[in-house]
N, C-alpha and C. Protein backbone atom coordinates (compact mmCIF):
# COMPACT_ATOMS: atom_id res chain seq x y z
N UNK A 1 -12.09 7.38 8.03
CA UNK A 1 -11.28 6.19 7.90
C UNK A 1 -10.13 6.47 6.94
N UNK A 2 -9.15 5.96 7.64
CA UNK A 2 -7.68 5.95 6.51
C UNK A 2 -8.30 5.09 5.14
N UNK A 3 -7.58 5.73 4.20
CA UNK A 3 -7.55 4.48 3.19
C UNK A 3 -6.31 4.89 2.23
N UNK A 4 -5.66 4.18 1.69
CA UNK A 4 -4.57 3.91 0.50
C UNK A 4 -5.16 2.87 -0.46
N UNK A 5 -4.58 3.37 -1.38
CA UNK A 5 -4.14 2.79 -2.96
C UNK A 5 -3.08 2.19 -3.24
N UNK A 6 -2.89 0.60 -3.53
CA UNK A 6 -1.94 -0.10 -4.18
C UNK A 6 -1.75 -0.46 -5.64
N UNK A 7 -1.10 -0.02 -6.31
CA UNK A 7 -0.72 -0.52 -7.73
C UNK A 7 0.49 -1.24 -7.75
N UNK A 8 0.18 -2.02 -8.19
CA UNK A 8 1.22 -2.86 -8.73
C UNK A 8 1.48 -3.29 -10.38
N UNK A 9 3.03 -2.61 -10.28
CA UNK A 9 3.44 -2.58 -11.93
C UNK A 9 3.88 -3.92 -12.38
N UNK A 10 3.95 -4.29 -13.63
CA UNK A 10 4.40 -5.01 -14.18
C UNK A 10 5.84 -5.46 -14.29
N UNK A 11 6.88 -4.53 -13.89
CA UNK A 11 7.95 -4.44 -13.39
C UNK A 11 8.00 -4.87 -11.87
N UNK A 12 7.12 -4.92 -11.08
CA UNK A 12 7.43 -5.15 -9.97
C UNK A 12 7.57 -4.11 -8.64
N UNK A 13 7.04 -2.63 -8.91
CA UNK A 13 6.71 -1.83 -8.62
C UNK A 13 5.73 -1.76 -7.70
N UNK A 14 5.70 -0.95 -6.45
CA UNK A 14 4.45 -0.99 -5.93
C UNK A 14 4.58 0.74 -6.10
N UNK A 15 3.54 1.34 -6.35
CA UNK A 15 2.50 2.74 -5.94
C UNK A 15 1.65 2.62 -4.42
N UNK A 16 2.03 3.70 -4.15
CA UNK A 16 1.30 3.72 -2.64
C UNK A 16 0.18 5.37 -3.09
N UNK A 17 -0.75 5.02 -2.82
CA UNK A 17 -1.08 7.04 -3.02
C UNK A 17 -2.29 6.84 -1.96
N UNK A 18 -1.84 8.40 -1.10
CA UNK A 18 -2.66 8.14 -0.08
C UNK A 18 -3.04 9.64 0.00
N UNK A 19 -3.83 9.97 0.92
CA UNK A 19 -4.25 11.52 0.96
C UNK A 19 -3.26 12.14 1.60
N UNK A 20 -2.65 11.87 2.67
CA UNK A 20 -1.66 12.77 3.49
C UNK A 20 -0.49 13.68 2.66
N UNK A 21 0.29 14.12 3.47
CA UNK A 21 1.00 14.91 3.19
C UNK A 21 2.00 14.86 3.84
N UNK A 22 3.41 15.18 3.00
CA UNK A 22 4.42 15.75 3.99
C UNK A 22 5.00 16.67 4.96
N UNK A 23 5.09 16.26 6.18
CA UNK A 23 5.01 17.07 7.04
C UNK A 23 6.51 17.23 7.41
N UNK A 24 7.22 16.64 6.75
CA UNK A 24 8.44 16.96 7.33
C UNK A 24 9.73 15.85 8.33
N UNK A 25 8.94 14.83 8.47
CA UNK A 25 9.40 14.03 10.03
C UNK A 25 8.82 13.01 9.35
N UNK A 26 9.30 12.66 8.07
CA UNK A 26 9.66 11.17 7.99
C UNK A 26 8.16 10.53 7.45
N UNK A 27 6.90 11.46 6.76
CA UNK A 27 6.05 11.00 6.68
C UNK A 27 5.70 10.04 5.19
N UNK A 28 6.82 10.03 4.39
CA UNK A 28 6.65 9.42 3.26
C UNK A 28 7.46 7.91 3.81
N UNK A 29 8.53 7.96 4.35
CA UNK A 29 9.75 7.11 4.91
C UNK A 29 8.92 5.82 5.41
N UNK A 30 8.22 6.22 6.35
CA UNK A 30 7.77 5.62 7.43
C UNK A 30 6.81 4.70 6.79
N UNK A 31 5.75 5.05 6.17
CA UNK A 31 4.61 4.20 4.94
C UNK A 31 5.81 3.34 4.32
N UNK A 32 6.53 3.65 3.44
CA UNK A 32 7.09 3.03 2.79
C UNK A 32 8.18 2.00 3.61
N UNK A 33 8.64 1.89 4.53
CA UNK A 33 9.20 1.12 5.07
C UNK A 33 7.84 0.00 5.39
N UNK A 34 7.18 0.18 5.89
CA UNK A 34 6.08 -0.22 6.93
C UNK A 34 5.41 -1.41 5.05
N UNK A 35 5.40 -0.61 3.92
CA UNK A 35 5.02 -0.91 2.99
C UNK A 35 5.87 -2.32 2.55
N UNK A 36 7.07 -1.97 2.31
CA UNK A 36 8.73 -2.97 2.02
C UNK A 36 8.38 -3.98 2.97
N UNK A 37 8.15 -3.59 4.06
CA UNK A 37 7.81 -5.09 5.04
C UNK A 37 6.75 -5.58 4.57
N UNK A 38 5.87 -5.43 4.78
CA UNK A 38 5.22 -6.37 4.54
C UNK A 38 4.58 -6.66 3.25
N UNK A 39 4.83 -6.39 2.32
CA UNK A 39 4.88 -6.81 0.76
C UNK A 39 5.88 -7.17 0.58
N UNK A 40 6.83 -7.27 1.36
CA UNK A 40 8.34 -7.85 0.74
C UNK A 40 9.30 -7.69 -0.73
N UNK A 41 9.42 -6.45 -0.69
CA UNK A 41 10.04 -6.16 -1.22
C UNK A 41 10.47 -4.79 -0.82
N UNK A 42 11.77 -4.70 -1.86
CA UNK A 42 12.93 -3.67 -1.21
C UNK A 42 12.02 -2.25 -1.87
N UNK A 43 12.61 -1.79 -0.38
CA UNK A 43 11.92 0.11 -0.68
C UNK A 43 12.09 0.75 -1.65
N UNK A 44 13.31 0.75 -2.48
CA UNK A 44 13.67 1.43 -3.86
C UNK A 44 12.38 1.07 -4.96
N UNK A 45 11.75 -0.45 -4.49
CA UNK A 45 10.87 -0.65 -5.46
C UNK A 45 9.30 -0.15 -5.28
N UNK A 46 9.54 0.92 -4.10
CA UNK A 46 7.95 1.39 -3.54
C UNK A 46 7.71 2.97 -3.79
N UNK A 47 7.10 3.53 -4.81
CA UNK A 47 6.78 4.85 -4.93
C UNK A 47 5.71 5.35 -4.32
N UNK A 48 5.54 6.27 -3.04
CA UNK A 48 4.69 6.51 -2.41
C UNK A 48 4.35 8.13 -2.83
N UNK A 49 3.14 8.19 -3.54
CA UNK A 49 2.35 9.58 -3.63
C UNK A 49 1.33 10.19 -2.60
N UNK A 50 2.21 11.16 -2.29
CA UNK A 50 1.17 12.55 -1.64
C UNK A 50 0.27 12.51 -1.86
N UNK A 51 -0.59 13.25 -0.90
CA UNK A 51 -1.67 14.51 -1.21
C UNK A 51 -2.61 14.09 -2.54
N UNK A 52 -3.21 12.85 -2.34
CA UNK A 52 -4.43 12.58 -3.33
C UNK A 52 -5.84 12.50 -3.49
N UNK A 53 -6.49 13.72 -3.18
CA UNK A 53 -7.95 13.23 -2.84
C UNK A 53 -8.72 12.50 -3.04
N UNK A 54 -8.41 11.70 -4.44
CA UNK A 54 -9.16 10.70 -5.20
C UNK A 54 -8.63 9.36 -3.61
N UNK A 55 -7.91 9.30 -3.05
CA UNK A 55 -8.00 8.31 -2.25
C UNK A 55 -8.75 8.50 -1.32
N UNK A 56 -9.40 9.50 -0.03
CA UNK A 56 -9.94 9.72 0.90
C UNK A 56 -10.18 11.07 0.78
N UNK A 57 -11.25 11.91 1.35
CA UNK A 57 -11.37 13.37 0.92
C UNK A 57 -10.91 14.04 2.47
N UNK A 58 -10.65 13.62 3.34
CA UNK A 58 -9.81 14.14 4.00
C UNK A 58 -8.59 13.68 4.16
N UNK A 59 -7.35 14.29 4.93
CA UNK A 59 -6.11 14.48 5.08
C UNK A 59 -6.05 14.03 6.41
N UNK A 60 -5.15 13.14 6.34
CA UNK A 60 -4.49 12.72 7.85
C UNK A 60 -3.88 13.85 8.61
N UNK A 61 -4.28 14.31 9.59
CA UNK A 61 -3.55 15.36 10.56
C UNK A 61 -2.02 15.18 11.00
N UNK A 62 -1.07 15.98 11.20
CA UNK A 62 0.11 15.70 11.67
C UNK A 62 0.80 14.70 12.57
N UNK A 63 1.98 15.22 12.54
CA UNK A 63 2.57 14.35 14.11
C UNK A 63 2.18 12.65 13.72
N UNK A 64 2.22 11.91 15.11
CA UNK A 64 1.88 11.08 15.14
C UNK A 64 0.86 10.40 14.33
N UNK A 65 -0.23 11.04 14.20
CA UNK A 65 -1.23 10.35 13.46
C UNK A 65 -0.75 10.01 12.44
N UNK A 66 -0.21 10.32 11.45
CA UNK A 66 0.34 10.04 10.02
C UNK A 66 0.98 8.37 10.16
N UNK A 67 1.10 8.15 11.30
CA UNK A 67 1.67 6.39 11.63
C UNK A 67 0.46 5.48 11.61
N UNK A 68 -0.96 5.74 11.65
CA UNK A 68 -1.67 5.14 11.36
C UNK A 68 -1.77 4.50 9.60
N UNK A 69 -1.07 5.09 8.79
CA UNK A 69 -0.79 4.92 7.12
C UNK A 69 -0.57 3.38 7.53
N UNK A 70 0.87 2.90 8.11
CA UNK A 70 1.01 1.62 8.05
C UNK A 70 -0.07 0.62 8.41
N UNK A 71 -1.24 0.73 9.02
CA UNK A 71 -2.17 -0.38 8.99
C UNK A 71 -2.87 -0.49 7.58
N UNK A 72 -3.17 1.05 7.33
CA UNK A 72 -3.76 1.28 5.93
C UNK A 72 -3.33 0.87 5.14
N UNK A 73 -1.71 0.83 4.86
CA UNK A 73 -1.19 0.04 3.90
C UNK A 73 -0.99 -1.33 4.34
N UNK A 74 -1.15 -1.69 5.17
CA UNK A 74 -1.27 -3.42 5.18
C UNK A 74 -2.60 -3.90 4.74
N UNK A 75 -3.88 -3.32 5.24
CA UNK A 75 -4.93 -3.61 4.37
C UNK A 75 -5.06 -3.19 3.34
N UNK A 76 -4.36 -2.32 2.89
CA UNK A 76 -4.16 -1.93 1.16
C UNK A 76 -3.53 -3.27 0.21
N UNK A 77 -2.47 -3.71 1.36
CA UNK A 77 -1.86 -4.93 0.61
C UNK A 77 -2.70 -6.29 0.73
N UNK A 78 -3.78 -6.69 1.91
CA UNK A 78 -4.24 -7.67 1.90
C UNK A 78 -5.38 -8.09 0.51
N UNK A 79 -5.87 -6.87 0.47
CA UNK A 79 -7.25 -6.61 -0.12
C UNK A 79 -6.49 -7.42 -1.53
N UNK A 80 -4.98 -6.58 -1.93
CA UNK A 80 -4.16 -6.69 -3.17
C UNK A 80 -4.07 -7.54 -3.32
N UNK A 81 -3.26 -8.97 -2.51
CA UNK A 81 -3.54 -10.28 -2.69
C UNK A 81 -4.62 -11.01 -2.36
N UNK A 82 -5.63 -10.38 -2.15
CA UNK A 82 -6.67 -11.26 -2.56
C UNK A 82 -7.68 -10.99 -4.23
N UNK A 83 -6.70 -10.13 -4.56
CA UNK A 83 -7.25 -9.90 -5.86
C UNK A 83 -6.78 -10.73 -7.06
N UNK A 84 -5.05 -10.63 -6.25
CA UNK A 84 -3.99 -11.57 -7.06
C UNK A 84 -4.40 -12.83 -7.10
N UNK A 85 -4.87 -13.29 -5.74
CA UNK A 85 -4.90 -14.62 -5.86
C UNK A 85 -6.58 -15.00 -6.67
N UNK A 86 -7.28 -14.72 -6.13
CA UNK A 86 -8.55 -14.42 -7.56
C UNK A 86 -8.02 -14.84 -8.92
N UNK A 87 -7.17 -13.17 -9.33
CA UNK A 87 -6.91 -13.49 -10.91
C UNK A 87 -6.42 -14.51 -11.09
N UNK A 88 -5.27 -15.31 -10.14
CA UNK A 88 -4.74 -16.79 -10.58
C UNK A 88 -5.91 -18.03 -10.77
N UNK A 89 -6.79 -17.88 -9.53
CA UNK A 89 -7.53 -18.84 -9.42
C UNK A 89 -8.42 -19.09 -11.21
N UNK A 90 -8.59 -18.03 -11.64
CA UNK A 90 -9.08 -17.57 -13.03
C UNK A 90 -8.43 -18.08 -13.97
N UNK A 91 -6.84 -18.17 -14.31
CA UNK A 91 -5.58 -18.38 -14.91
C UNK A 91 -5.13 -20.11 -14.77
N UNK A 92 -5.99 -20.55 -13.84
CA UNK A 92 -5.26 -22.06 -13.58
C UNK A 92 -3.64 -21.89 -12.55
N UNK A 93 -3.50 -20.59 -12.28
CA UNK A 93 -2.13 -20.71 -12.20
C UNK A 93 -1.77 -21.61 -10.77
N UNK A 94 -0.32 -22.02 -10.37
CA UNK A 94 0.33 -22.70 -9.19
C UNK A 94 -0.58 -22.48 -8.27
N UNK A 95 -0.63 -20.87 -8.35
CA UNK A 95 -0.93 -20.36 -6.56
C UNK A 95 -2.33 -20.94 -6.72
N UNK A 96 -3.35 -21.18 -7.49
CA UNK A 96 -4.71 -21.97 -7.33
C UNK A 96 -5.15 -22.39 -5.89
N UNK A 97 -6.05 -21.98 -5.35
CA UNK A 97 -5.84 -22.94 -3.84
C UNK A 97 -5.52 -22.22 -2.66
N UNK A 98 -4.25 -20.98 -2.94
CA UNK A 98 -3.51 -20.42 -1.94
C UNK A 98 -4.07 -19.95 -1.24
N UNK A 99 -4.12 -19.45 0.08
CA UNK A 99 -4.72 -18.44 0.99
C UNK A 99 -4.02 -17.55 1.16
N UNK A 100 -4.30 -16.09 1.59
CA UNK A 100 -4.09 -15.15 1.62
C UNK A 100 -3.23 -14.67 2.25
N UNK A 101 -3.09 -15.73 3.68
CA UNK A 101 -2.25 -15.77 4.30
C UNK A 101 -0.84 -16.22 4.31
């Protein structure tokens, strides 16, 4: 199973770190666009790390497959706001209530 890592900085930063690698053809680009969408925010604010075993102990294979990242990072991001919205629910804050969706 794919899996990624989301951090989110205090600045407003997202970290992406996933096991794959660059292959050449757009394999960092492509996550990170796929990432900017749907976390909404602009790509300059998305640092995506290589080659991390601490995320999955195998490596996504070339080519095409490496496009499977973008689901991974959408459930990377869902899991994220439901953590966010947790810590608010904790905080009293606005979002209290919100769904995930």
């Amino acid at each position: 199973m794919l899996r990624t890592r989301l951090r989110l900085g205090a600045d407003g930063t997202i970290t992406i770190r996933s096991s794959t690698n660059e292959l050449g053809a757009g394999t960092s680009n492509a996550p990170t666009q796929a990432a900017a969408q749907r976390l909404g925010v602009p790509m300059d604010k998305i640092r995506f790390l290589q080659g991390d075993s601490d995320v999955a102990k195998t490596r996504i294979p070339g080519a095409s497959a490496t496009t499977t990242l973008a689901s991974a990072i959408w459930n990377a991001r869902d899991r994220l706001v439901r953590e966010l919205l947790t810590l608010a629910e904790a905080t009293g804050s606005p979002l209290t209530g919100r769904r995930p969706d």
